[in-house]
C-alpha atoms as a PDB file:
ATOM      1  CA  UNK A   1       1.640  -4.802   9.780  1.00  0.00           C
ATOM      2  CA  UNK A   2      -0.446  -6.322   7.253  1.00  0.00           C
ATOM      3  CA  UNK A   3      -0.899  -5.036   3.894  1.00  0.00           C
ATOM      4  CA  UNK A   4      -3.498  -5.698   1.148  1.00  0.00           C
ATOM      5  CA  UNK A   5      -3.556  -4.951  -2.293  1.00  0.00           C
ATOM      6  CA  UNK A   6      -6.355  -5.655  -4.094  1.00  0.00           C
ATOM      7  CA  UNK A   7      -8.140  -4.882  -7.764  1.00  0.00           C
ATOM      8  CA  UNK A   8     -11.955  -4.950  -9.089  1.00  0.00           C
ATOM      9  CA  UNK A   9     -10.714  -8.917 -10.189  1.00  0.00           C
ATOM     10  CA  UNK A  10      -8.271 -10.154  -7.477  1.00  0.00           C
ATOM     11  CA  UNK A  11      -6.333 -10.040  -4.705  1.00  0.00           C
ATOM     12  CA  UNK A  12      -2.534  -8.788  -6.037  1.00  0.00           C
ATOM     13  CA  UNK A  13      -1.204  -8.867  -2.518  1.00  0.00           C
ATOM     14  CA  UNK A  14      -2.056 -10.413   1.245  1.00  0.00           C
ATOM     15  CA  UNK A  15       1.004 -10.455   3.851  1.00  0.00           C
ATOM     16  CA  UNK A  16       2.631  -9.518   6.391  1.00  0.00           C
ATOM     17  CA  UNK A  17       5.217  -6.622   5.682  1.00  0.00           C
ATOM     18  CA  UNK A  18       7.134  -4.310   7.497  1.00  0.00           C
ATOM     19  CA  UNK A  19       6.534  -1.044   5.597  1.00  0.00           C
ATOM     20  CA  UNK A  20       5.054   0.566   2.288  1.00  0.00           C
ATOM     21  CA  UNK A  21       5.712   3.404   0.013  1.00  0.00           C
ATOM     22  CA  UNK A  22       3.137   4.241  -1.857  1.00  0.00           C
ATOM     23  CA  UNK A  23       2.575   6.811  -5.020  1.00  0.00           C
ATOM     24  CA  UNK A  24      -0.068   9.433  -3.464  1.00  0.00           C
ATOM     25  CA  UNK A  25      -1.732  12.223  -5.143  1.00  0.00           C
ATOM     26  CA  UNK A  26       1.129  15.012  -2.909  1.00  0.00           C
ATOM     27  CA  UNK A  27       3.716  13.126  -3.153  1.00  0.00           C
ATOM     28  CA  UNK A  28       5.409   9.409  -2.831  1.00  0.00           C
ATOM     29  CA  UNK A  29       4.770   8.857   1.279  1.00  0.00           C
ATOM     30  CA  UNK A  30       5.428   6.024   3.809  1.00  0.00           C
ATOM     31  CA  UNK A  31       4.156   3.535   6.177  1.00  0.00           C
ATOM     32  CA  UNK A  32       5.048   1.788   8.810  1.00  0.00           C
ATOM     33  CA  UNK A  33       4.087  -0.173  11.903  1.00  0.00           C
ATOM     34  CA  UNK A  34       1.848   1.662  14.314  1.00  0.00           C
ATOM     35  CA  UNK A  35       1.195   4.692  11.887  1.00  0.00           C
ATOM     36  CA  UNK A  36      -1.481   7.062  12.321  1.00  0.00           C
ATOM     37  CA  UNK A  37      -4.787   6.248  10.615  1.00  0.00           C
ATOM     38  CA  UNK A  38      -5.226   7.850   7.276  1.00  0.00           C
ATOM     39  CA  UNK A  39      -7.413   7.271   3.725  1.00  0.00           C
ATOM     40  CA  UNK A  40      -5.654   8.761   0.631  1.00  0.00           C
ATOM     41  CA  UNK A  41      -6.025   8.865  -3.738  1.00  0.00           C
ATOM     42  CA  UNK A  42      -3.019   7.069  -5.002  1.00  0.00           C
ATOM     43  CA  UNK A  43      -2.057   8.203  -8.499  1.00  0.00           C
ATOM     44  CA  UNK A  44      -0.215   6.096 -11.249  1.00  0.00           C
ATOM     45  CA  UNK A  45       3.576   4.763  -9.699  1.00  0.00           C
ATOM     46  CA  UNK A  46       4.420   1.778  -7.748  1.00  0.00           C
ATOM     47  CA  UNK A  47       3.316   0.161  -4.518  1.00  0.00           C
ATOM     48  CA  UNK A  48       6.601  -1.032  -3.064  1.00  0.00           C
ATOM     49  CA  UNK A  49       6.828  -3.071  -0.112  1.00  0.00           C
ATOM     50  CA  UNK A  50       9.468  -4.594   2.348  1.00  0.00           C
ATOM     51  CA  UNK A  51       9.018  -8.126   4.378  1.00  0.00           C
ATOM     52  CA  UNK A  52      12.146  -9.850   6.301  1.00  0.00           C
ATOM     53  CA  UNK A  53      14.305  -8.086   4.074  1.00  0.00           C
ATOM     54  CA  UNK A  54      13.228  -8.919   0.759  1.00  0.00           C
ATOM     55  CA  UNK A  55      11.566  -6.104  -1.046  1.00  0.00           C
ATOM     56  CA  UNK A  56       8.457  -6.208  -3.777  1.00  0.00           C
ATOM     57  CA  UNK A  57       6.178  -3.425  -6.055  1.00  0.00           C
ATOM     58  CA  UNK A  58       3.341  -3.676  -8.177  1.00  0.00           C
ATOM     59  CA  UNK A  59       2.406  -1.216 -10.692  1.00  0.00           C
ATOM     60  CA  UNK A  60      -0.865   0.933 -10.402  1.00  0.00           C
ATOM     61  CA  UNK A  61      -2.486   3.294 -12.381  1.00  0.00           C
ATOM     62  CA  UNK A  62      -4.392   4.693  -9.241  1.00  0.00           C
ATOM     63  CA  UNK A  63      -6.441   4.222  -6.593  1.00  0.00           C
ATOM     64  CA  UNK A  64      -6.963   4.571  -2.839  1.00  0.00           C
ATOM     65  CA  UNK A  65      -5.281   3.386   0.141  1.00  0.00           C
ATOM     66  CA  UNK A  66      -6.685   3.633   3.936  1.00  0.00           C
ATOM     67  CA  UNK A  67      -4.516   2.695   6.759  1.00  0.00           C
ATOM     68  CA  UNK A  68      -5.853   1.730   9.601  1.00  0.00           C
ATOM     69  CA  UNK A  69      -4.290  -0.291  12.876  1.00  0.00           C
ATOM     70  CA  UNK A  70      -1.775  -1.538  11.088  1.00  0.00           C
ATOM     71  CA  UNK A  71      -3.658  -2.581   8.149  1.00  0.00           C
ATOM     72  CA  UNK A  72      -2.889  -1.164   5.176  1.00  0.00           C
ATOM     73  CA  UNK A  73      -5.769  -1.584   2.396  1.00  0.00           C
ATOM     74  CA  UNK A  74      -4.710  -0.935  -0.881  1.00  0.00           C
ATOM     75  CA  UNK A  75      -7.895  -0.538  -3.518  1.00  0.00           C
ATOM     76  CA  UNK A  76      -6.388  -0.145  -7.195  1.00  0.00           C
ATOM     77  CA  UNK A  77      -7.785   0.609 -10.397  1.00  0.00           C
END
């Protein structure tokens, strides 16, 4: 699945992972290939990703996130 992580000023994040935890509004949640579609607020934690084994995170402060045929669109404030 693909996952992109962008701001108001750049692109943080473009790539191919193979799943996402991210900080939303009822509760730290998951993602992974083939999930259902979904558009949620994101409140201040850490978007944490794994690809081939290696693992990543970038701090937000908030924001939105829509999933969506395994795309995963991160918009960040």
């Amino acid at each position: 699945m693909i996952l992109k992580v962008i701001s108001a000023y750049d692109i943080l994040f473009q790539g191919e992972v193979d799943k996402v935890t991210l900080p939303g509004a009822e509760g730290t949640f998951m993602v992974l290939p083939h999930h259902a579609s979904l558009i949620s607020t994101l409140v201040k934690g850490e978007v944490a990703y794994e690809a081939d084994g290696r693992q990543g995170a970038i701090e937000v402060a908030g924001g939105i996130v829509d999933v969506d045929n395994d795309v995963v669109s991160v918009c960040i404030y």
